[in-house]
Structures are given as structure tokens and as C-alpha cells.
Protein backbone atom coordinates (compact mmCIF):
# COMPACT_ATOMS: atom_id res chain seq x y z
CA UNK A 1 42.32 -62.31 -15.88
CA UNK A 2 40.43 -61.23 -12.44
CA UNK A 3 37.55 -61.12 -14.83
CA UNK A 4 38.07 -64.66 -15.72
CA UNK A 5 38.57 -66.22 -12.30
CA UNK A 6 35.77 -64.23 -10.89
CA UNK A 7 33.73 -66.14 -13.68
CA UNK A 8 35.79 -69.62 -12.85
CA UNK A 9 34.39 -68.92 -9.30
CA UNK A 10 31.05 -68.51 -9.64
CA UNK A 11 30.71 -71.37 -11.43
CA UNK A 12 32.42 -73.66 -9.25
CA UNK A 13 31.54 -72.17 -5.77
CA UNK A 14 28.23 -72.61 -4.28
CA UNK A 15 27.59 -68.64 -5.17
CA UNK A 16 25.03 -69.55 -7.63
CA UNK A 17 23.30 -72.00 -5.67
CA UNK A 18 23.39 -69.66 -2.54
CA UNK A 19 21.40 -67.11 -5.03
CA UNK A 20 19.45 -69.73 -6.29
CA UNK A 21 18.15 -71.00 -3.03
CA UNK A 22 17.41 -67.61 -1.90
CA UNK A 23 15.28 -66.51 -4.96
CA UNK A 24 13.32 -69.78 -4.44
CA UNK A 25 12.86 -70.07 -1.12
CA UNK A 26 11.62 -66.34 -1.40
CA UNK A 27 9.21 -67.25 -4.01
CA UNK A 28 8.06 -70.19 -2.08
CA UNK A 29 7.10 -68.12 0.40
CA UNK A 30 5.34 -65.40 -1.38
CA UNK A 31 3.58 -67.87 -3.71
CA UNK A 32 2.72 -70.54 -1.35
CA UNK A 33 1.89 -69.54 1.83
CA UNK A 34 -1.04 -67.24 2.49
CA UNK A 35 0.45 -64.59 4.45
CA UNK A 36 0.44 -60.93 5.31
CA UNK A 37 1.92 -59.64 1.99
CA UNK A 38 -1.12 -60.46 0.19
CA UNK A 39 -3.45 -58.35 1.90
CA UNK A 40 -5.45 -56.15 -0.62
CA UNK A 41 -4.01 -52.87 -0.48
CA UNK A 42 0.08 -53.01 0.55
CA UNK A 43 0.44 -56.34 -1.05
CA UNK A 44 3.59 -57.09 -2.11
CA UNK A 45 2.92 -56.39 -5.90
CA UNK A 46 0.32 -53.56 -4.94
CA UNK A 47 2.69 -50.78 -5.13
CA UNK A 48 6.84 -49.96 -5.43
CA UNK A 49 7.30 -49.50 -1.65
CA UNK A 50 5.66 -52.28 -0.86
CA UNK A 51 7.17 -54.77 -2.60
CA UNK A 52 10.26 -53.81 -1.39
CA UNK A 53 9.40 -53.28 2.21
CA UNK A 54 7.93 -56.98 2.31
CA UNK A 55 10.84 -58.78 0.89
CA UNK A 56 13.31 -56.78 3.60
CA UNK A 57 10.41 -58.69 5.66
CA UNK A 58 10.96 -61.66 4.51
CA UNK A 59 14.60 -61.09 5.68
CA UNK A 60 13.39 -62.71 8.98
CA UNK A 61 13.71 -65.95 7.34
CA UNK A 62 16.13 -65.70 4.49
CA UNK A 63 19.05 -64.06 6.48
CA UNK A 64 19.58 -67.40 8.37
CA UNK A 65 19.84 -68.97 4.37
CA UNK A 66 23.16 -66.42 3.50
CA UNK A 67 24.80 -66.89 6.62
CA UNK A 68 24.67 -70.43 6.50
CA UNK A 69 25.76 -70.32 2.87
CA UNK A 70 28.67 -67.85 3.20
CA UNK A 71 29.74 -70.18 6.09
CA UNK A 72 29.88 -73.77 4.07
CA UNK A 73 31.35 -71.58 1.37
CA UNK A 74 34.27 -71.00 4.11
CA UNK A 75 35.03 -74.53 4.94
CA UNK A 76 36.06 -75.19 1.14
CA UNK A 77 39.50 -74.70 1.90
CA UNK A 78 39.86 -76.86 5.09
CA UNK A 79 37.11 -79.60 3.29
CA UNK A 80 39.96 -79.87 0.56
CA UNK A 81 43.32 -79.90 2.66
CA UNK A 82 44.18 -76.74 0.96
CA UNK A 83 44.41 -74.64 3.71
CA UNK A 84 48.08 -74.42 3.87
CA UNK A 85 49.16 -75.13 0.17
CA UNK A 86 47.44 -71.68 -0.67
CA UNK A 87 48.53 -70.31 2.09
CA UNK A 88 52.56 -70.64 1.03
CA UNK A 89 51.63 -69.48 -2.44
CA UNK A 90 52.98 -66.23 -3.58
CA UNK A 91 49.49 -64.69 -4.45
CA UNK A 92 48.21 -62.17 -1.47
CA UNK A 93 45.25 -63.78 0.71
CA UNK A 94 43.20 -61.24 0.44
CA UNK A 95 42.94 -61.31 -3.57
CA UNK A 96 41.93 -65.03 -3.15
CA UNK A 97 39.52 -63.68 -0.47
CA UNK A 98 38.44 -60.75 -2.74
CA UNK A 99 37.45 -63.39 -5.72
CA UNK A 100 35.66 -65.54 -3.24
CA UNK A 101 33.56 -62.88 -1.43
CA UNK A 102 32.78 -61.00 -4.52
CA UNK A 103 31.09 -64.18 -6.42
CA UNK A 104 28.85 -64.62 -3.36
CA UNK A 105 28.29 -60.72 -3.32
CA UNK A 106 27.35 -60.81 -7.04
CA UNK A 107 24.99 -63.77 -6.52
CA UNK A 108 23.00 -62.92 -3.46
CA UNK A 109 23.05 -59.45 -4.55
CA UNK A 110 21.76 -60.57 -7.91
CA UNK A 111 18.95 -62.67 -6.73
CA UNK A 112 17.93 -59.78 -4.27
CA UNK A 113 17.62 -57.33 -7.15
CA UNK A 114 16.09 -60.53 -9.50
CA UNK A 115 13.27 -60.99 -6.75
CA UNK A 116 12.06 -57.38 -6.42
CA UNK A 117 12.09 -57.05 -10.37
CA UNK A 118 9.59 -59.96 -10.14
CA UNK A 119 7.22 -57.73 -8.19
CA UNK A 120 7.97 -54.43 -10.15
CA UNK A 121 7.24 -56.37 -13.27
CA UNK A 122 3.37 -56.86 -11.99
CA UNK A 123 3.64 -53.64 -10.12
CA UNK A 124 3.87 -51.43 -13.30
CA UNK A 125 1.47 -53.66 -15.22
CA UNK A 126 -0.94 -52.77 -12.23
CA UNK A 127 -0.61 -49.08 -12.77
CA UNK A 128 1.26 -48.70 -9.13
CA UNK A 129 2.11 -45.03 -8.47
CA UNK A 130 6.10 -44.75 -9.60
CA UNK A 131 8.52 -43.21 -7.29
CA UNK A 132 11.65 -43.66 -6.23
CA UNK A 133 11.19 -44.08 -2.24
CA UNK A 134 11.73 -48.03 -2.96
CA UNK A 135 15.63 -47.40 -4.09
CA UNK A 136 17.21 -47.37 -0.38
CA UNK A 137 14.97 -49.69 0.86
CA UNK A 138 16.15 -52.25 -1.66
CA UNK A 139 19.50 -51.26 -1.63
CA UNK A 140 19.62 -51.75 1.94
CA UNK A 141 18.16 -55.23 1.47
CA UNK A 142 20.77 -56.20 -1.18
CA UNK A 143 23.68 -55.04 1.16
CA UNK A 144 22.25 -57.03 4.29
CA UNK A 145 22.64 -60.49 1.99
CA UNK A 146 25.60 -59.67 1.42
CA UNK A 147 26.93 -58.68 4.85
CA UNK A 148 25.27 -61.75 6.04
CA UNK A 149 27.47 -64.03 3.23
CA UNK A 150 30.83 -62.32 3.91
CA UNK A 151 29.67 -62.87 8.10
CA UNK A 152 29.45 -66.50 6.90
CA UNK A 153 32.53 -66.68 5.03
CA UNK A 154 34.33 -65.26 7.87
CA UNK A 155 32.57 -67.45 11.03
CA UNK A 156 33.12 -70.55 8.35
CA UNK A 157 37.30 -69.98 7.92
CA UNK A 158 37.40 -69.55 11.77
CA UNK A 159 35.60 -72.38 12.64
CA UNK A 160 36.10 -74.91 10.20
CA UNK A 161 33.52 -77.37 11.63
CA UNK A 162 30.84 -79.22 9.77
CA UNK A 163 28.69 -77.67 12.44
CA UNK A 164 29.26 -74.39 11.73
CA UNK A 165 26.61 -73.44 8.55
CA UNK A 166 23.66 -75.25 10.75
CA UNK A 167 24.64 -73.24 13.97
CA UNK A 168 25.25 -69.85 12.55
CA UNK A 169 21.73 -70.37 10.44
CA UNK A 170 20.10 -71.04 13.64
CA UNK A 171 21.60 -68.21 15.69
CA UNK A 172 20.93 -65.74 12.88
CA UNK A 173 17.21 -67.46 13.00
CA UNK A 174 16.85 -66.86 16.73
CA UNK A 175 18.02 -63.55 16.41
CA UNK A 176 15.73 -62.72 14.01
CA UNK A 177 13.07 -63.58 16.15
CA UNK A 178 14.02 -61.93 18.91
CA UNK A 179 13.90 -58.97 16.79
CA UNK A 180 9.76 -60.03 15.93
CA UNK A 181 9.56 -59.71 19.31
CA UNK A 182 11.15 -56.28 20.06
CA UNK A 183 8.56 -54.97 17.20
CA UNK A 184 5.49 -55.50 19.33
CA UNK A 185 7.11 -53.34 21.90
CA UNK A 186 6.84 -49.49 22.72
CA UNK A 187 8.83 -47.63 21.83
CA UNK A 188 11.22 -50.39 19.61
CA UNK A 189 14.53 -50.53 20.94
CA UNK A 190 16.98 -49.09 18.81
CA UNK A 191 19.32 -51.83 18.74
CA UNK A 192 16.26 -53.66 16.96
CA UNK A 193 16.21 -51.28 14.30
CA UNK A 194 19.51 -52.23 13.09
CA UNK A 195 18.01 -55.12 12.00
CA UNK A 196 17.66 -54.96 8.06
CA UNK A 197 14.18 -57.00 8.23
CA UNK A 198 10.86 -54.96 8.90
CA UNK A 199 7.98 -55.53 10.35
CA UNK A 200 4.55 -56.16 8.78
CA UNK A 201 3.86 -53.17 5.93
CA UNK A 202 0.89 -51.37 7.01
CA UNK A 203 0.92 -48.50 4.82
CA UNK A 204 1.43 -47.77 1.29
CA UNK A 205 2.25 -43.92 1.93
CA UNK A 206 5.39 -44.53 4.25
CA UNK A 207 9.11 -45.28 3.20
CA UNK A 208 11.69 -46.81 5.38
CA UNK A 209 13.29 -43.24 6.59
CA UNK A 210 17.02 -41.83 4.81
CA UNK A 211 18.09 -41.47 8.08
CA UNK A 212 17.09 -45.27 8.96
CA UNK A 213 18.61 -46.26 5.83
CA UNK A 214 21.83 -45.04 6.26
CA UNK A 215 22.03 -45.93 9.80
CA UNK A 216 21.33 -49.42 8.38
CA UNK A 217 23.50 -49.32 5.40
CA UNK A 218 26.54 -48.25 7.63
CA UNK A 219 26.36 -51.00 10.43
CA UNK A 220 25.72 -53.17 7.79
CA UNK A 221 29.21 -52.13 5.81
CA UNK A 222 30.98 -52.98 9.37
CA UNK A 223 29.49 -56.24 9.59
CA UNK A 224 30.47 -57.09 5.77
CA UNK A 225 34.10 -55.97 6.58
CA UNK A 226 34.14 -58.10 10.17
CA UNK A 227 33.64 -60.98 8.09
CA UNK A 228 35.95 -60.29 5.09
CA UNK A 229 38.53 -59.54 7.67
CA UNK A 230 37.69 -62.86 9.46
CA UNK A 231 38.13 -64.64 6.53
CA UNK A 232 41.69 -63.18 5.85
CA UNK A 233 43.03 -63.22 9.28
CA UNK A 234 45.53 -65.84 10.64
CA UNK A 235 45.69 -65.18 14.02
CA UNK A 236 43.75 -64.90 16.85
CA UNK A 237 44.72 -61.45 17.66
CA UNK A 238 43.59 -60.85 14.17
CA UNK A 239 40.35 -62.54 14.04
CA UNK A 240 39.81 -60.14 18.03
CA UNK A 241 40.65 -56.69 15.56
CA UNK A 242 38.40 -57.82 13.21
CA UNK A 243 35.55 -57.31 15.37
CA UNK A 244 36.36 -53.77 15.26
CA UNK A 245 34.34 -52.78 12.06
CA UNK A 246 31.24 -54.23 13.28
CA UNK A 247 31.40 -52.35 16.07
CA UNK A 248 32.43 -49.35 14.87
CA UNK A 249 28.99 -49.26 12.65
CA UNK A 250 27.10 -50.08 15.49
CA UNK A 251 28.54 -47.43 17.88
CA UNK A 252 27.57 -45.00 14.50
CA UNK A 253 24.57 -46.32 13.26
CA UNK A 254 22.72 -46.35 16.76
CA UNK A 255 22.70 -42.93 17.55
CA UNK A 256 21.12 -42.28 14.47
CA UNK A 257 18.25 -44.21 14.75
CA UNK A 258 14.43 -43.47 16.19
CA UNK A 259 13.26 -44.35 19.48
CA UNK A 260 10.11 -45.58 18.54
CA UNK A 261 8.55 -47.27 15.64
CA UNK A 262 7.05 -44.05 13.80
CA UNK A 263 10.33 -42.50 13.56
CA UNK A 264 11.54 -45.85 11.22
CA UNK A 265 8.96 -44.92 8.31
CA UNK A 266 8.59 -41.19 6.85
CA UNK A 267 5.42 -40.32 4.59
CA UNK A 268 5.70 -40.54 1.09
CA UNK A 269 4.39 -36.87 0.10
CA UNK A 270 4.05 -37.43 -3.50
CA UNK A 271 2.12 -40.84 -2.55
CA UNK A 272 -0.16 -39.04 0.20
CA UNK A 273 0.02 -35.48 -1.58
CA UNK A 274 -4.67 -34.71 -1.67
CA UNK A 275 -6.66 -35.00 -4.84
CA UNK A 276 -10.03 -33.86 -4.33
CA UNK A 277 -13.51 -33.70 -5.70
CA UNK A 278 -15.67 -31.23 -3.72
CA UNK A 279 -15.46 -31.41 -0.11
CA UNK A 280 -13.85 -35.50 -0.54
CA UNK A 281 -10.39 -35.81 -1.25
CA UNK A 282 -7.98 -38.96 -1.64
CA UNK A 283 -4.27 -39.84 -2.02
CA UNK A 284 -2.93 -39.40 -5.16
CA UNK A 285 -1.76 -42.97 -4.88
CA UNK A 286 -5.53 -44.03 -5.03
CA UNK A 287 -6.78 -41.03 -7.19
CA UNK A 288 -8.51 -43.65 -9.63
CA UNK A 289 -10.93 -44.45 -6.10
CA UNK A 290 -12.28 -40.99 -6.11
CA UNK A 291 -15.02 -41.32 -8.28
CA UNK A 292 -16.00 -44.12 -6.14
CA UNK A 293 -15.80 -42.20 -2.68
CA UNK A 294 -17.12 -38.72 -4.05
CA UNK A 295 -20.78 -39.26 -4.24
CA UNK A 296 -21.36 -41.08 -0.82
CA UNK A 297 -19.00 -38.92 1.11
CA UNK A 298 -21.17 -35.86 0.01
CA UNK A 299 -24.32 -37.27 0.87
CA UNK A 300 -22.25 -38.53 4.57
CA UNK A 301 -21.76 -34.82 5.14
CA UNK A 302 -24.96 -34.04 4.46
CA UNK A 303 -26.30 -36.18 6.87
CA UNK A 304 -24.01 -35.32 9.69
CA UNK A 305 -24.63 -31.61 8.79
CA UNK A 306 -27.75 -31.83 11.14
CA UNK A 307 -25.52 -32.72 14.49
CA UNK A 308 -23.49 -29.86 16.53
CA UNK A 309 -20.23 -28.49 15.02
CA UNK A 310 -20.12 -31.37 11.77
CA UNK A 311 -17.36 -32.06 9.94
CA UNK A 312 -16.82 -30.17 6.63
CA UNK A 313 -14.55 -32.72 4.66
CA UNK A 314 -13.70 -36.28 3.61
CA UNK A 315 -10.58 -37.79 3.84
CA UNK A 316 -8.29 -40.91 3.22
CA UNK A 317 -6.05 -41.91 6.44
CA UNK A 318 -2.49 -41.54 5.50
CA UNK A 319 -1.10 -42.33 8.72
CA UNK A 320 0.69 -45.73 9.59
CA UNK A 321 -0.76 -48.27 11.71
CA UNK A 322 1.07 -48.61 15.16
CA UNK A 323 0.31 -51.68 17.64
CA UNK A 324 -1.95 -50.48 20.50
CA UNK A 325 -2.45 -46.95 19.35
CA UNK A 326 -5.51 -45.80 17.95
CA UNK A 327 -6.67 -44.68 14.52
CA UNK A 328 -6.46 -40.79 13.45
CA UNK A 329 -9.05 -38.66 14.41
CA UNK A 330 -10.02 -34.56 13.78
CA UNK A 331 -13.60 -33.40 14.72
CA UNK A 332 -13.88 -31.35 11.44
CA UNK A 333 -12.99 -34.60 9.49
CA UNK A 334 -14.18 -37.89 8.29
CA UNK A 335 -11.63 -40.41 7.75
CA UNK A 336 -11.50 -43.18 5.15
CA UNK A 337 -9.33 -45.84 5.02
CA UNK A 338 -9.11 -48.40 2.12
CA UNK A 339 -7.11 -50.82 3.93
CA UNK A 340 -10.13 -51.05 6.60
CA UNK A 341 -11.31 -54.63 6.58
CA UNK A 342 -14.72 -53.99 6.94
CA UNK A 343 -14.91 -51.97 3.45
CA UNK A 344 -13.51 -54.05 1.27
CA UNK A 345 -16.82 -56.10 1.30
CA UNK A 346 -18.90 -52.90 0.81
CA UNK A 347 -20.52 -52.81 -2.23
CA UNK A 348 -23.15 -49.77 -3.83
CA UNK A 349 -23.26 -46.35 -2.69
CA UNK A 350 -25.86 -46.14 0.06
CA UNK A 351 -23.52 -49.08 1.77
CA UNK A 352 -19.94 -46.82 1.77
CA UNK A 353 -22.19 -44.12 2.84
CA UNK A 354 -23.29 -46.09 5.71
CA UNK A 355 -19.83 -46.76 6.43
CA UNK A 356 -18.80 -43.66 6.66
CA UNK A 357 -21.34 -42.43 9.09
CA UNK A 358 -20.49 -45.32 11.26
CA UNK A 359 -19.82 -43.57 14.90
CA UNK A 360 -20.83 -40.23 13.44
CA UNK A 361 -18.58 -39.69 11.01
CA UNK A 362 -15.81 -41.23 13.44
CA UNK A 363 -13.11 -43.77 13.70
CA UNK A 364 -12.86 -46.76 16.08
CA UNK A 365 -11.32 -45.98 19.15
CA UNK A 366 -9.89 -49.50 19.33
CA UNK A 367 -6.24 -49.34 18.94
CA UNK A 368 -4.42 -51.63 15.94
CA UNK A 369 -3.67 -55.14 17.19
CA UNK A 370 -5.40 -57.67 19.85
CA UNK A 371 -8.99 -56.36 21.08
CA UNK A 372 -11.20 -57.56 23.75
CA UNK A 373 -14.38 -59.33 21.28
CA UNK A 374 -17.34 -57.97 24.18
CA UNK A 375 -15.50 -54.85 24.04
CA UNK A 376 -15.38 -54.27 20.17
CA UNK A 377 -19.13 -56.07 19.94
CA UNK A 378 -19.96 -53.17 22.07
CA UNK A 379 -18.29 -50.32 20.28
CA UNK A 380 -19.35 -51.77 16.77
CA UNK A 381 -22.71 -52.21 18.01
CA UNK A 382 -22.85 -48.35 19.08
CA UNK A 383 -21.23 -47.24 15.53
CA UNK A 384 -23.96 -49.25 13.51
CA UNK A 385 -26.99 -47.67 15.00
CA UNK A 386 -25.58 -44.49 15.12
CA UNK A 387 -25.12 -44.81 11.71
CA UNK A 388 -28.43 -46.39 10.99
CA UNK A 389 -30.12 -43.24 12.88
CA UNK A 390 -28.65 -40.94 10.61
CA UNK A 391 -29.46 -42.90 7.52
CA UNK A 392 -33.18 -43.71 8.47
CA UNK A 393 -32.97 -47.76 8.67
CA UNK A 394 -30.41 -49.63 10.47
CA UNK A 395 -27.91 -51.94 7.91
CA UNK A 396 -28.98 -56.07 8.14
CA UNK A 397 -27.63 -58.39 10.55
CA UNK A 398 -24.75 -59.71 9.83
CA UNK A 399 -24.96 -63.54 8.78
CA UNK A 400 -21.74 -64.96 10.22
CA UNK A 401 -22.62 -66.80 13.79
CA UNK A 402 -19.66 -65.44 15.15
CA UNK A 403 -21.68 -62.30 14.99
CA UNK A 404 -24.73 -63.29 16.90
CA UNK A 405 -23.70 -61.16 19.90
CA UNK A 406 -23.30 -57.85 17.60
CA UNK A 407 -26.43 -58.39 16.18
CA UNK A 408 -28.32 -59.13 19.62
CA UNK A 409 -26.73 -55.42 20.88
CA UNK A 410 -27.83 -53.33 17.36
CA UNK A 411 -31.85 -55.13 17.55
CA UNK A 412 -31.64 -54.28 21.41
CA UNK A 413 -30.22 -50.45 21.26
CA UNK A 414 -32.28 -49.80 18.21
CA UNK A 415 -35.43 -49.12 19.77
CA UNK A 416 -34.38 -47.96 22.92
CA UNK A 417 -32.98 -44.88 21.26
CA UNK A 418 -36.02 -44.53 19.19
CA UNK A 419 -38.15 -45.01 22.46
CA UNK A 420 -37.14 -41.40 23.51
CA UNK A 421 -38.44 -37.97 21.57
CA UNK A 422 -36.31 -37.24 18.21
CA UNK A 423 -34.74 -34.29 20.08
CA UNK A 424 -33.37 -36.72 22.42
CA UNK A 425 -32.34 -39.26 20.05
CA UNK A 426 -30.19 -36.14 18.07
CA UNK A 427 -28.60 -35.03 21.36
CA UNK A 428 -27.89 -39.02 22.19
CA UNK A 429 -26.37 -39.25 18.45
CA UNK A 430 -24.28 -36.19 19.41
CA UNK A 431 -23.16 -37.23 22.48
CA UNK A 432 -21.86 -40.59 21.08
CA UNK A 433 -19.80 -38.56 18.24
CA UNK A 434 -18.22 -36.56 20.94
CA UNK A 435 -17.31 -39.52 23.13
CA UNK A 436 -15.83 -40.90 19.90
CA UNK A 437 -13.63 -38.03 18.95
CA UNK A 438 -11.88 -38.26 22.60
CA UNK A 439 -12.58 -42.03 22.98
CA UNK A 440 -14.40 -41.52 26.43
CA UNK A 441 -17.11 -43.57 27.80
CA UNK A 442 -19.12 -46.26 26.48
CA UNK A 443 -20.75 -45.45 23.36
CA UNK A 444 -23.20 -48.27 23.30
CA UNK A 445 -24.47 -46.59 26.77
CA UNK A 446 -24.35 -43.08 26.13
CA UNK A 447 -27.01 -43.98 22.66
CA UNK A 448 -29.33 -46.00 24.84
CA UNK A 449 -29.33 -43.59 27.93
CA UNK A 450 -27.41 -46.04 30.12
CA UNK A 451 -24.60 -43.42 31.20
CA UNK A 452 -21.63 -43.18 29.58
CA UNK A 453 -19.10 -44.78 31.56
């Protein structure tokens, strides 16, 4: 019989259509806008982490959607004039509750699940690297809909106001934002991380952490029994205790969670674990790129073998891109990184070679996030000949206008530095791999014997 009217629910409640608008409005989004999660490597459908760290993303915007669902699902009683017929039956309130919260539970929940199957579908047709680091992420996700629907339920029995569903969707938007805006800072507050959205994936090796999750998961389980308690209590005194829960997981959850942003993610070491070829060695989760990298990071080495205390290996950057900090760097290593914008256009061997010598063998000591364009013109500038030197031939000006500056800088520094004897012009190249390493000076100087600060 509870089978039955859980059934007889579903069908006549707006649970369905709360699912339904979810799993669309998510698609919308992911199909029709342009946007972060379709970035070449941690697209959404790139691998099983990401796809389920960018629909807890996508949170941001479809949180709002459940809680003003749950709550127009909580004015059906006082929209009918039922309120206090049902309330004289003999039948407990809380199994009417129970049948009501569960069919929104069940849908939401549903078309959480429904949505990341769409990208594990493509995922595993794209040969992503199967784990299971995705399960509490998505779990997580599924519990937050539902914790926002039961919040809804609750907030819509209390206040029984036409206005409620369009305020609480608001509020939950604005708080969502202000939660964008605690990402950007340093370290994240922790009260942000209780948030069940994320921020922006940047990695393909890193999983939300256990200890994150389960922070997460238990505030979440106090806010999902707030608002089942709000929708059963009749008093005010009652709806007052059932803040309680919500607290409760807050008061447990924070403690638990990191002080800064690196502490939310934890490396994947299956995903990260090294396979090498020779002295070049890749992530396992990009093994098939090997082949690609091998050649030209052998013949990088080479070249850099001629400068004081060279590195002795290639390697892909595992680590996770924080805003304002600056990409990993090791003397006795150079770093690769796929998701680098400027090599997915490099095509041919002699061009990812020249990539890799860019700086000496070093990274960009410009941090992730907004840079000063003089500043990296400079910088880039610096890298490019350096690179160039090492190769023999500097690489062709690039065609874009916004670009004119960078090229002006490479044709200017390129003959000063070959102006000078070639034992100068090794000890300048030199120079401008050790200012890298500690990112100190400017490079673009130090190559063309202007000082380096």
C-alpha cells in the first residue's frame, strides 16, 4: 500500500516535473552555452571525475530550482484548504510527510544520477580512465538536491505564501553567489566549503577529498532533517527545534573541513600514478599521449644538457591550479602540462620541442588567474627567445594583432643577445633559467643584458 501511494504521489505531485526541470535546465546549460566545462582536457565528458565535479558546479544555479520546487510543493495543502481536514485525520503527519518528501527525494535524486549517466555514457565510449573517485562526489551532489527539496518543503508549509518558491529561489541564488565569491579568496573560508557546488575543475587528477565529502554529506543530512521537521511541525516552538539539525551538522561538519582551497581536492594516485618512456614520463590517465611527448622531450633534454646543472627528466604537471599561485617548478625537471593553452595549437615535433624549452626548460612564473598583458608580453617574450637560442632559429611571429607587442619584444631581444660572444649568450640563457626557477627578476632583461630587476 505505501508502495502504491508513493506511486499515486509522484504522479500527481510536481516531483516529476521538479526532476524534469532540473535534468533540462542542466542540459541546457551544458549543451547550450559555451562555458568552462568544455574546455579540452577536464571537460565534463573528458573523464569520470570530471563530469561529476562540473555538474556539483552547476549546483550554483540549479540549487535555487529544488528549493523553489520543494517550496510550491509545500503550499499544496494550504492552495487546497486541506490544511486542517488532514490534519484531524487519524493517519500520523509525518507518514503523509514521509510519502511527500520521499517522491521529491526519488525524483531529484533520480534526475541527479540520470544527468551524470549522460556524461559516463560518452565518458566510457571516450576511453576515460575508470575509477571510482567520482562515487562521493556524486553522491554528495544527489543528497544536496535533496536537502535543498525537503528545505523547500519545510520553508513552503511554514510560510504558505505565493511568494515563498520565488523568494527562497532567489535567496538560495544569492547565496550561491556569495559562495563564487568566497572561491576567489585565500585561503576559502570554511563555511564556504559547506557549500555542495565547486568551483571551476582544473584538474583531472584531483577528487573532491573523503574528508570534504563527509563533512558535506553530514551538514547536508541536518539541513534535509530541518526541513522534514519544518514540514511536520505545528508550532512555533516546533518549527524554533527544528533548526536544531541544521545546526548540529554545521557545528560537525566545519571542523572538519580545510582552510584553504588545496585541502578541498586530494590527488587521484591511480590517475597521476608515472608511465614513462626513457627519461619522459606521463600520467597514466594520459598514457596514450606518450608516444607523442617521448621523442621531443628527449631531444628538449638534449638541448638543455649544454646549460649549468640541466634537468634530467620530463614530466606531466599533476598539481591543481590555484588562483594567484604559480605553476610547479623543480630545477632537475621539465614540466608539461596538457591543459596549457598554448599547446593545444602545437602541432609536429620540432614545435612541442620548442615548447618545452620555452624559459629553459621552465614554467611561467605568472600565477593562474588575471595577469598584467605588458607584464606577461614581457615574460613570454623572454621564454620564446630563450627557447629559440637553444633550438638555433627563433619560432614565427605570431599572426594575431593582439600580439603585435610580443612580437616587437622577441625581433628586438633577438639580436641583442646574439650581439654579445656565444659564451655570453650561454651564461645570459643560464641566468634567465635560474631567475625562472625562483621567479626573480626580469627575464626579458637579464637575456638582453639590461639587469635583471
Amino acid at each position: 500500500m505505501n508502495a502504491r501511494i508513493l506511486g499515486v504521489e509522484l504522479r500527481r505531485s510536481i516531483a516529476l516535473w521538479a526532476g524534469t526541470m532540473f535534468l533540462l535546465t542542466a542540459l541546457a546549460f551544458l549543451y547550450g552555452l559555451s562555458g568552462p566545462w568544455w574546455q579540452p582536457e577536464a571537460a565534463w565528458t573528458a573523464q569520470w571525475s570530471t563530469a561529476a565535479q562540473w555538474e556539483r558546479h552547476l549546483l550554483v544555479f540549479l540549487l535555487p530550482l529544488a528549493t523553489g520546487a520543494g517550496a510550491l510543493q509545500g503550499l499544496r495543502d494550504h492552495r487546497a484548504g486541506t490544511r486542517e481536514l488532514l490534519s484531524a485525520t487519524p493517519r500520523p503527519v509525518w507518514q503523509r510527510a514521509a510519502v511527500t518528501a520521499g517522491a521529491l527525494a526519488i525524483a531529484l535524486a533520480a534526475a541527479y544520477l540520470l544527468l551524470y549517466g549522460v556524461a559516463a555514457v560518452q565518458v566510457a565510449a571516450g576511453g576515460g580512465f575508470f575509477h571510482l573517485g567520482w562515487v562521493p562526489a556524486v553522491g554528495v551532489g544527489a543528497l544536496s538536491l535533496v536537502a535543498a527539496g525537503w528545505l523547500g518543503l519545510g520553508a513552503g508549509r511554514t510560510l504558505p505564501s505565493a511568494l515563498t518558491p520565488p523568494a527562497l529561489a532567489v535567496s538560495t541564488l544569492m547565496a550561491m553567489y556569495l559562495v563564487v565569491g568566497a572561491w576567489q579568496e585565500e585561503p576559502v573560508p570554511p563555511v564556504a566549503q559547506l557549500s555542495p557546488a565547486l568551483d571551476n575543475v582544473r584538474s583531472v587528477f584531483h577528487d573532491v577529498s573523503g574528508q570534504v565529502s563527509l563533512a558535506q554529506a553530514l551538514w547536508l543530512l541536518g539541513v534535509a532533517a530541518t526541513g522534514f521537521w519544518l514540514l511536520l511541525a505545528a508550532s512555533a516552538r516546533a518549527r524554533l527545534a527544528a533548526l536544531l539539525p541544521a545546526a548540529l551538522g554545521a557545528a560537525v561538519a566545519l571542523p572538519m573541513l580545510p582552510s584553504g582551497a588545496d585541502g578541498l581536492y586530494s590527488v587521484n594516485e591511480a590517475a597521476a600514478a608515472p608511465v614513462c618512456s626513457g627519461r619522459v614520463c606521463v600520467a597514466k590517465v594520459h598514457e596514450d599521449r606518450l608516444s607523442r611527448v617521448a621523442g621531443p622531450g628527449e631531444e628538449a633534454l638534449r638541448l638543455l644538457a649544454g646549460l649549468p646543472r640541466p634537468p634530467g627528466a620530463v614530466r606531466e604537471s599533476t598539481r591543481r591550479e590555484v588562483v594567484g599561485e604559480r605553476p610547479a617548478r623543480d630545477a632537475g625537471i621539465v614540466f608539461v602540462d596538457f591543459d596549457d593553452p598554448d599547446l593545444r595549437g602545437v602541432t609536429g615535433e620540432r614545435e612541442l620541442t620548442r615548447h618545452l624549452l620555452a624559459g629553459a626548460g621552465t614554467p611561467s612564473c605568472l600565477g593562474f588567474g588575471g595577469v598584467d598583458f605588458d607584464v606577461w608580453s614581457r615574460e613570454e617574450a623572454a621564454r620564446r627567445v630563450a627557447a629559440g637560442w637553444l633550438m638555433g632559429d627563433v619560432a614565427a611571429p605570431l599572426a594575431r594583432p593582439l600580439f603585435r607587442e610580443l612580437n616587437a619584444l622577441i625581433e628586438e631581444a633577438w639580436p641583442k643577445l646574439h650581439a654579445v660572444p656565444e659564451r655570453e649568450q650561454r651564461a645570459r640563457v643560464a641566468a634567465l633559467r635560474t631567475a625562472a626557477l625562483s621567479c626573480d627578476g626580469d627575464l626579458l632583461a637579464i637575456l638582453t643584458g639590461g639587469g635583471g630587476r
